[in-house]
C-alpha atoms as a PDB file:
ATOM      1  CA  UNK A   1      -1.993  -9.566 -20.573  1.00  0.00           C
ATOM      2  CA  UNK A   2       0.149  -7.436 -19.027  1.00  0.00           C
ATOM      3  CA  UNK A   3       2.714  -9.561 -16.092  1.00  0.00           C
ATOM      4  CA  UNK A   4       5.051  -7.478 -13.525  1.00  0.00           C
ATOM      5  CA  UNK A   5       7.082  -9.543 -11.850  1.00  0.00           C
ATOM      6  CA  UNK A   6       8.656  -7.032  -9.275  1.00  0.00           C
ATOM      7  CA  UNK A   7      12.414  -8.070  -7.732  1.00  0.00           C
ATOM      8  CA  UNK A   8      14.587  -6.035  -5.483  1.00  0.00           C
ATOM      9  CA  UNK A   9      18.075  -6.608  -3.852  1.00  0.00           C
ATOM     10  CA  UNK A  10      18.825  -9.979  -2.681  1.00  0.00           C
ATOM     11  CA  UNK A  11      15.923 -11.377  -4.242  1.00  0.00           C
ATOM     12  CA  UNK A  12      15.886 -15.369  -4.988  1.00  0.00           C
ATOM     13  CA  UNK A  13      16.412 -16.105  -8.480  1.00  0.00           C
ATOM     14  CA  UNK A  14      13.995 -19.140  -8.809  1.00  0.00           C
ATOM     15  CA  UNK A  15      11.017 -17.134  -7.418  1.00  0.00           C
ATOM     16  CA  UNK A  16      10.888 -14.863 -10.639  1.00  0.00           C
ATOM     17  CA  UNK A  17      12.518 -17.244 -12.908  1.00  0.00           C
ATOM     18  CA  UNK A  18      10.305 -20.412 -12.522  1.00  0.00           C
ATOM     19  CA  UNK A  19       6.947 -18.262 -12.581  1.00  0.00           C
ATOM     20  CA  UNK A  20       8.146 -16.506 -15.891  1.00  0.00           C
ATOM     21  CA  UNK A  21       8.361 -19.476 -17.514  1.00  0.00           C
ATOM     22  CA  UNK A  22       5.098 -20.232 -16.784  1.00  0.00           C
ATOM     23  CA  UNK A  23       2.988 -17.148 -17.115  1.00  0.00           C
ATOM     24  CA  UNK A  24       5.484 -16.131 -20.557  1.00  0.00           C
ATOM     25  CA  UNK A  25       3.421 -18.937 -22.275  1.00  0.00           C
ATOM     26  CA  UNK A  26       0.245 -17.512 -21.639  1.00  0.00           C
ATOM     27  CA  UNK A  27      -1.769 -16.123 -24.599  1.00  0.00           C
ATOM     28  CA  UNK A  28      -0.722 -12.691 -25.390  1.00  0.00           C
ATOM     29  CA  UNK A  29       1.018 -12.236 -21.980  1.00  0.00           C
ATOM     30  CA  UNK A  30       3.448  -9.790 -22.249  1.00  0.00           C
ATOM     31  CA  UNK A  31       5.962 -10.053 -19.193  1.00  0.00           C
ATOM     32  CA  UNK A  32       8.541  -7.417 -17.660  1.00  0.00           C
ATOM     33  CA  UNK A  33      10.546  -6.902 -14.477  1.00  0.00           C
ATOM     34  CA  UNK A  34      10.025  -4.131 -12.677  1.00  0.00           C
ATOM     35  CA  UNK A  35      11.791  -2.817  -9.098  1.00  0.00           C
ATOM     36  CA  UNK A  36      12.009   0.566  -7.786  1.00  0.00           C
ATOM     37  CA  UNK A  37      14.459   1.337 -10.491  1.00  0.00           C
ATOM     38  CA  UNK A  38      15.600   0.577 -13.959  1.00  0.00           C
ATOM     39  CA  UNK A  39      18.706  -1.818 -14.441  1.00  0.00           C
ATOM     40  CA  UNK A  40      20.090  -4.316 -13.319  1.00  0.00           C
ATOM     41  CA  UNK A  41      19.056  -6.323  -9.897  1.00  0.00           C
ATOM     42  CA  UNK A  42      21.355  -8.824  -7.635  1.00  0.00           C
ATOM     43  CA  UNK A  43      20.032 -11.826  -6.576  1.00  0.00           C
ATOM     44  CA  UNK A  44      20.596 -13.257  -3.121  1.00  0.00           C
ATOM     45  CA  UNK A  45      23.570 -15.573  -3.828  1.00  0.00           C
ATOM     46  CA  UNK A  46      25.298 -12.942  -5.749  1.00  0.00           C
ATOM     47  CA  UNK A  47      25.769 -14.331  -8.856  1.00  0.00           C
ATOM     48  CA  UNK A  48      23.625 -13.540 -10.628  1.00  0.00           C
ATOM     49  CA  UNK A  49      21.107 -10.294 -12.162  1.00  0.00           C
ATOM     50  CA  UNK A  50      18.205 -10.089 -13.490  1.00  0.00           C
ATOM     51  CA  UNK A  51      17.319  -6.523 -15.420  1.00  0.00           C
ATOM     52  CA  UNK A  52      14.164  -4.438 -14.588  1.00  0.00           C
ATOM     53  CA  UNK A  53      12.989  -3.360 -17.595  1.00  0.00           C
ATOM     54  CA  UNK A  54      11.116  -0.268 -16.116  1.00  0.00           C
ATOM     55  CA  UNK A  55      11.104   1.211 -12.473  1.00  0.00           C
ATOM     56  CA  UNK A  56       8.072   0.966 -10.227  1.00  0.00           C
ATOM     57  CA  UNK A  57       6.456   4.436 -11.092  1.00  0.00           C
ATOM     58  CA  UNK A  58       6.471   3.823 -14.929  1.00  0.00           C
ATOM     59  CA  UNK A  59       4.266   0.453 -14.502  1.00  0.00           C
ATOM     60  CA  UNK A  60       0.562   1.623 -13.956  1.00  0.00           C
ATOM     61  CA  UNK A  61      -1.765  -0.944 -14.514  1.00  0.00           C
ATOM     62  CA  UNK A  62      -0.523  -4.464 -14.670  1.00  0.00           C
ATOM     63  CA  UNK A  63      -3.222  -7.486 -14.871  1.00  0.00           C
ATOM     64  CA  UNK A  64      -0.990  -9.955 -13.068  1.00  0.00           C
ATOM     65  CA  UNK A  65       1.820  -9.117 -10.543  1.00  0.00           C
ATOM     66  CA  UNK A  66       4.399 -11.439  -8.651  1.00  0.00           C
ATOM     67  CA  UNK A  67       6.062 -10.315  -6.163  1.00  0.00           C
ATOM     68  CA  UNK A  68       9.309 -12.266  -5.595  1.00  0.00           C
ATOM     69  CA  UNK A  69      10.670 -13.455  -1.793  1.00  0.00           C
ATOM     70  CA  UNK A  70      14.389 -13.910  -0.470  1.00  0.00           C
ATOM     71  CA  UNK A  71      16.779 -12.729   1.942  1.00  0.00           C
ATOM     72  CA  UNK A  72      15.872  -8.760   1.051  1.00  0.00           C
ATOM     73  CA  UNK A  73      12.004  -8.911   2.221  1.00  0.00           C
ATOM     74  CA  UNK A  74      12.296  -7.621   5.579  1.00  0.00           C
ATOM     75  CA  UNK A  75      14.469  -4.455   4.206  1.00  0.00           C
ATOM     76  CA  UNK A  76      11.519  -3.720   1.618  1.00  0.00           C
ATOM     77  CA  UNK A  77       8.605  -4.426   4.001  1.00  0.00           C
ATOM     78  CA  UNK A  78       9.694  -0.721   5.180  1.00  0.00           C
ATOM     79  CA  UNK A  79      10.193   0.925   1.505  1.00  0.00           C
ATOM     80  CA  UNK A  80       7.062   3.080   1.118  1.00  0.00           C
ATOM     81  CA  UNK A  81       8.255   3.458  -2.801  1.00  0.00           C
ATOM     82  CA  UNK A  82       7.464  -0.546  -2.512  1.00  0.00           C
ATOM     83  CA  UNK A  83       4.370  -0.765  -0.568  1.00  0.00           C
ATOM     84  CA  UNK A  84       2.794   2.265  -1.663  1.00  0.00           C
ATOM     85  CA  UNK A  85       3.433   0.811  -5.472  1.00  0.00           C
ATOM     86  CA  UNK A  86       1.742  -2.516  -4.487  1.00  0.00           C
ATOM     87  CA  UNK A  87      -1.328  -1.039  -3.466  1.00  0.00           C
ATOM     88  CA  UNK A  88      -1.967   1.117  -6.273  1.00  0.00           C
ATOM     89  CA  UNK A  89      -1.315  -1.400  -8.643  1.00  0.00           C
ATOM     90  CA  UNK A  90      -3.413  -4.169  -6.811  1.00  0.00           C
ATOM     91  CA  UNK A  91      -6.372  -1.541  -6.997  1.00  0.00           C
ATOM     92  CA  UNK A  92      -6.805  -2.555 -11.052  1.00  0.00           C
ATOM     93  CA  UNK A  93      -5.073  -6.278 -11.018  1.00  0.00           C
ATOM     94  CA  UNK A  94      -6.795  -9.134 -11.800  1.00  0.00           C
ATOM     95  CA  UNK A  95      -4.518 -11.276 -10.201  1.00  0.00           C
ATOM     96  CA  UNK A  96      -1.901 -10.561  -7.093  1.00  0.00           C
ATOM     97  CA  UNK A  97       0.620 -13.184  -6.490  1.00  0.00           C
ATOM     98  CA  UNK A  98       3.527 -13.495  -4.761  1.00  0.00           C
ATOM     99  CA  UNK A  99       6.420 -16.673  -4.141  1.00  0.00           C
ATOM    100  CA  UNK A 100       8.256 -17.843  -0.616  1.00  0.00           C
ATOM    101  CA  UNK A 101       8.349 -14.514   1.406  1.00  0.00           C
ATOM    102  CA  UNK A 102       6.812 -12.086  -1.452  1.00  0.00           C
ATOM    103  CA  UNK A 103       3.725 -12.406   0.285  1.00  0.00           C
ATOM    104  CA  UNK A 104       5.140 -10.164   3.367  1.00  0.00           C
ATOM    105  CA  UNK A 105       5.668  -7.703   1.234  1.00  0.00           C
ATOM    106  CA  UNK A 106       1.499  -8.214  -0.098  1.00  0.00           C
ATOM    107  CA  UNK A 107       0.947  -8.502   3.802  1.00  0.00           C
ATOM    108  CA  UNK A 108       2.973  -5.358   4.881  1.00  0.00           C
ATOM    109  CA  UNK A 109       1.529  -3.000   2.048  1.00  0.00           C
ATOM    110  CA  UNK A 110      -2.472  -4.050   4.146  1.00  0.00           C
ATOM    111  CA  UNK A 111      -3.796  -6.594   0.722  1.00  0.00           C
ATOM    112  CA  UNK A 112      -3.586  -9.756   3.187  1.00  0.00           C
ATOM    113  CA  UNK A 113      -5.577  -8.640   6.397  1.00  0.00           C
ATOM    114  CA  UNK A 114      -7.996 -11.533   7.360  1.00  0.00           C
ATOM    115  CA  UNK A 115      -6.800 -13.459   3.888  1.00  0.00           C
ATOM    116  CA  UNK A 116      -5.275 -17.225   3.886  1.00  0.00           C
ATOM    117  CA  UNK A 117      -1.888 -16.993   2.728  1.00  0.00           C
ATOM    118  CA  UNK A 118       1.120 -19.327   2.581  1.00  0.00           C
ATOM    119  CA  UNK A 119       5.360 -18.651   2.250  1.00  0.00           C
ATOM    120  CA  UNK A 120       8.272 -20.096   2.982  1.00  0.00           C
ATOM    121  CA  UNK A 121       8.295 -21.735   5.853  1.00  0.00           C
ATOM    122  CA  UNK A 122      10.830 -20.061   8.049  1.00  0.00           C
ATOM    123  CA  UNK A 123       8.935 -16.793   7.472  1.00  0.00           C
ATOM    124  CA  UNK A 124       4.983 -18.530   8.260  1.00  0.00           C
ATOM    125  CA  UNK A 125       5.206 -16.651  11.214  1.00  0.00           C
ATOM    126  CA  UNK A 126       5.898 -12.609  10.184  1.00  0.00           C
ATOM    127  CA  UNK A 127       2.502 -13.079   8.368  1.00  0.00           C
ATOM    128  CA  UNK A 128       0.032 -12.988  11.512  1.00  0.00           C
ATOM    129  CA  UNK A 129       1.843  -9.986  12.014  1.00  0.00           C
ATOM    130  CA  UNK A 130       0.409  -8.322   9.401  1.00  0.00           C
ATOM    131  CA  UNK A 131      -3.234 -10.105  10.371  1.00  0.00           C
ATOM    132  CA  UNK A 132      -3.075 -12.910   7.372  1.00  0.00           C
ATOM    133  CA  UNK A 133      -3.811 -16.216   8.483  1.00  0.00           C
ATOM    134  CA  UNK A 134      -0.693 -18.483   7.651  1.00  0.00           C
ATOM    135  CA  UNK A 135      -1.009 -21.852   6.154  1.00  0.00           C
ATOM    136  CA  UNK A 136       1.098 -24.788   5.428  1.00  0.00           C
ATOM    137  CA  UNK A 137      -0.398 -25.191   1.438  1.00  0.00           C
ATOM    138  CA  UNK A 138       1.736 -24.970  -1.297  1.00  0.00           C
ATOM    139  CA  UNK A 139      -0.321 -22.474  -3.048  1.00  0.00           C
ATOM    140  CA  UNK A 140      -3.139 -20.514  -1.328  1.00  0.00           C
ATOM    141  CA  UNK A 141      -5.860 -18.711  -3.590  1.00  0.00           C
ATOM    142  CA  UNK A 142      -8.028 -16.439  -1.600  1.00  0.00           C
ATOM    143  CA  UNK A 143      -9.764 -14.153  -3.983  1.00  0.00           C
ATOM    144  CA  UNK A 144      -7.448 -12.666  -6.811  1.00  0.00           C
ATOM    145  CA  UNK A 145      -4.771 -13.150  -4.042  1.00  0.00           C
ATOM    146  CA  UNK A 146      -2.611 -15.962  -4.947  1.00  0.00           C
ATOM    147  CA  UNK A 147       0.431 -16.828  -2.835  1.00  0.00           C
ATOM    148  CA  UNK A 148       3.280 -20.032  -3.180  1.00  0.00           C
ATOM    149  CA  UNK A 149       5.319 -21.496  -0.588  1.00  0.00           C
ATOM    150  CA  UNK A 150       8.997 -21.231  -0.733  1.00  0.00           C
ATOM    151  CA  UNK A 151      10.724 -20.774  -4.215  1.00  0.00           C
ATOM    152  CA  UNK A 152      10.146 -24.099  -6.092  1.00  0.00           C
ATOM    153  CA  UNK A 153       6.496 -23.412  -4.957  1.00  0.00           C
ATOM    154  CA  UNK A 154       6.139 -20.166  -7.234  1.00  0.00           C
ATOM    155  CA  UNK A 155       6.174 -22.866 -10.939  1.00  0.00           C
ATOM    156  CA  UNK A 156       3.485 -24.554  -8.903  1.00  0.00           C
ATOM    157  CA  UNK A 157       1.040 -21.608  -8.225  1.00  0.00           C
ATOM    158  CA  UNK A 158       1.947 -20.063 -11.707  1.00  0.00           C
ATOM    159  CA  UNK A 159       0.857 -22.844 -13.727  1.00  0.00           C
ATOM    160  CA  UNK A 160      -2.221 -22.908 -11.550  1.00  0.00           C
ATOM    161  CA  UNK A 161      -3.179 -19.593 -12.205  1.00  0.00           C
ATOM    162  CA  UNK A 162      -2.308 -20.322 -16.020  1.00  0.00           C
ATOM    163  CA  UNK A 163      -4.965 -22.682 -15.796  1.00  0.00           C
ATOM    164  CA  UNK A 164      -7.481 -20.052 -14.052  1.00  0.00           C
ATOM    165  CA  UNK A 165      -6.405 -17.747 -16.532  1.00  0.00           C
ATOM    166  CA  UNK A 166      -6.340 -20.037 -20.036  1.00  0.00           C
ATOM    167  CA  UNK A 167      -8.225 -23.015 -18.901  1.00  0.00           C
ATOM    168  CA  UNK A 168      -6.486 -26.355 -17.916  1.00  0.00           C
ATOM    169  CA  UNK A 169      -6.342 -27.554 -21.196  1.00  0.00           C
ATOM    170  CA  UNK A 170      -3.474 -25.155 -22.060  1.00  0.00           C
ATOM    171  CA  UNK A 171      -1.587 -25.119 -18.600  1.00  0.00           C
ATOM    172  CA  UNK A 172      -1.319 -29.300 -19.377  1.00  0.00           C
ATOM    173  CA  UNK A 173       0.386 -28.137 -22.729  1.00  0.00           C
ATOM    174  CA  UNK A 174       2.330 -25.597 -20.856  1.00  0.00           C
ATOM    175  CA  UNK A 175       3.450 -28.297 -18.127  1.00  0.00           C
ATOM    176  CA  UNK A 176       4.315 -30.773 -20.965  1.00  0.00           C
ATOM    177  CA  UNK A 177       6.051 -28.662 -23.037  1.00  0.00           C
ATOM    178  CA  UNK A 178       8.260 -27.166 -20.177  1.00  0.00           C
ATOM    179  CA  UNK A 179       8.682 -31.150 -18.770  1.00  0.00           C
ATOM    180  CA  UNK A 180       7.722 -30.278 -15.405  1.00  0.00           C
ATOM    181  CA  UNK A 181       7.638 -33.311 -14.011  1.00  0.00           C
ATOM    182  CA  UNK A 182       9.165 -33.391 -10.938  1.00  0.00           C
ATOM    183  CA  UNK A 183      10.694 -36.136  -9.494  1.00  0.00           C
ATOM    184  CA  UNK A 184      13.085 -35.007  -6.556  1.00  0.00           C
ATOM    185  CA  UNK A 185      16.117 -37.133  -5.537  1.00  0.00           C
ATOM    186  CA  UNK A 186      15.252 -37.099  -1.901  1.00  0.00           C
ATOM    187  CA  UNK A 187      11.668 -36.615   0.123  1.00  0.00           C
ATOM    188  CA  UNK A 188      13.077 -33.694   2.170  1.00  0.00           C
ATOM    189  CA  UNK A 189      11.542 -31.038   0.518  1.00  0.00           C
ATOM    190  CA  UNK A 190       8.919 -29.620   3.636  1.00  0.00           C
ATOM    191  CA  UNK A 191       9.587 -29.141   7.506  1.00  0.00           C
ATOM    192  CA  UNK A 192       7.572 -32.022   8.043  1.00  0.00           C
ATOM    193  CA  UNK A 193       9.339 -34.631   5.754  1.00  0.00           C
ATOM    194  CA  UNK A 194      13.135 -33.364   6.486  1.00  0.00           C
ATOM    195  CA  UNK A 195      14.774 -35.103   8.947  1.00  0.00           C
ATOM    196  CA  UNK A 196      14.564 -33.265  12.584  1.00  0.00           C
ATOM    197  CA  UNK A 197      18.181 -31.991  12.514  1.00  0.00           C
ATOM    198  CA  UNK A 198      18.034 -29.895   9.687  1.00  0.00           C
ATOM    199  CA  UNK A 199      15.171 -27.967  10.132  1.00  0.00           C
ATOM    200  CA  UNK A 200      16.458 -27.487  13.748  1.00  0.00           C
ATOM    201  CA  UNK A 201      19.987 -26.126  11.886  1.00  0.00           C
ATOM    202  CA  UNK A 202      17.837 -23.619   9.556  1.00  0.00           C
ATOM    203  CA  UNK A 203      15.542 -22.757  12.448  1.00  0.00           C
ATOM    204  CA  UNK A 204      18.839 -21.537  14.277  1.00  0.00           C
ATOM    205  CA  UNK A 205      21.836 -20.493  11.724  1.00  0.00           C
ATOM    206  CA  UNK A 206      21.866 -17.119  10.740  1.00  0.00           C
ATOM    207  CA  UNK A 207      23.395 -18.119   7.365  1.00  0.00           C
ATOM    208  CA  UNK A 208      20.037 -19.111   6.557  1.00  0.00           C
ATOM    209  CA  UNK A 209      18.110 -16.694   7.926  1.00  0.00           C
ATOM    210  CA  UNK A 210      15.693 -15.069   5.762  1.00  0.00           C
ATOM    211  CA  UNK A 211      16.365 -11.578   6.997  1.00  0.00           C
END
């Protein structure tokens, strides 16, 4: 099984890097990165790359694609290299996926018209722009389209679709052996749990904007 996991300047790290670990322990599943070329690719903070093992236009016909989110969507939701990429490989996927605000990028290139779809939560909103109908799920399956919430969310739709794809039995022995148990420190992990003022300061301070 063939996995693309696209990335592109100022990607988020954890939105690739939590699905691969996931979908790598798949049967067979044979994993690259791809962007729109070969080499290496920044991530948003700066710190750190991540290498594309072969650009867009060599990758033809991937079964599973994830499309990673971050701070560079909204310069790629205009890249026609991008978009144009996206739906020619959706036409023979079996599975399209994106993390956090990947699924713009799904949206922009026409796959999510009329489709439930979920992302981070600061971005919910650019999707009814591309006709999607937002939701506040974690992960959203509608059809072969599969889309997580922001970043952590992307471990939680991969190892669902492991279990689509494998059968739960082996997405339990996945979970186990990567210890995902998750157990966060604090309950402030949604919009609706976090207390008022911080979602009011991401809502407002450019230093987090997503664009």
């Amino acid at each position: 099984m063939h996995i693309a996991m696209v990335v592109y300047d100022r990607f988020t790290a954890l939105d690739v890097v939590g699905p691969y670990e996931m979908l790598s322990r798949l049967p067979d599943a044979r994993v690259e990165f791809v962007a729109e070329r070969a080499g290496p690719v920044r991530a948003d903070t700066g710190f750190l790359s991540v290498v594309a093992d072969r650009a867009l236009h060599e990758v033809r016909r991937p079964d599973v694609v994830v499309v990673a989110g971050g701070p560079g969507t909204f310069a790629q939701a205009g890249n026609p290299a991008l978009l144009d990429w996206l739906r020619a490989a959706d036409a023979g996927t079996t599975w399209t996926t994106s993390v956090c605000s990947g699924s713009l990028l799904l949206a922009a290139a026409g796959l999510l018209g009329g489709r439930r779809a979920t992302c981070h939560w600061l971005a919910a909103d650019f999707l009814r722009q591309y006709d999607a109908e937002p939701t506040g799920e974690r992960v959203v399956f509608d059809g072969k389209y599969v889309t997580a919430a922001g970043v952590s969310a992307g471990i939680d739709m991969a190892l669902a679709l492991v279990g689509r794809i494998a059968g739960d039995d082996h997405a339990r022995a996945v979970q186990l052996f990567t210890e995902y148990d998750p157990r966060p420190p604090y309950d402030a992990g949604s919009p609706h749990k976090a207390p008022a003022h911080l979602v009011e300061e991401f809502r407002t301070d450019s230093r987090f904007t997503l664009m």
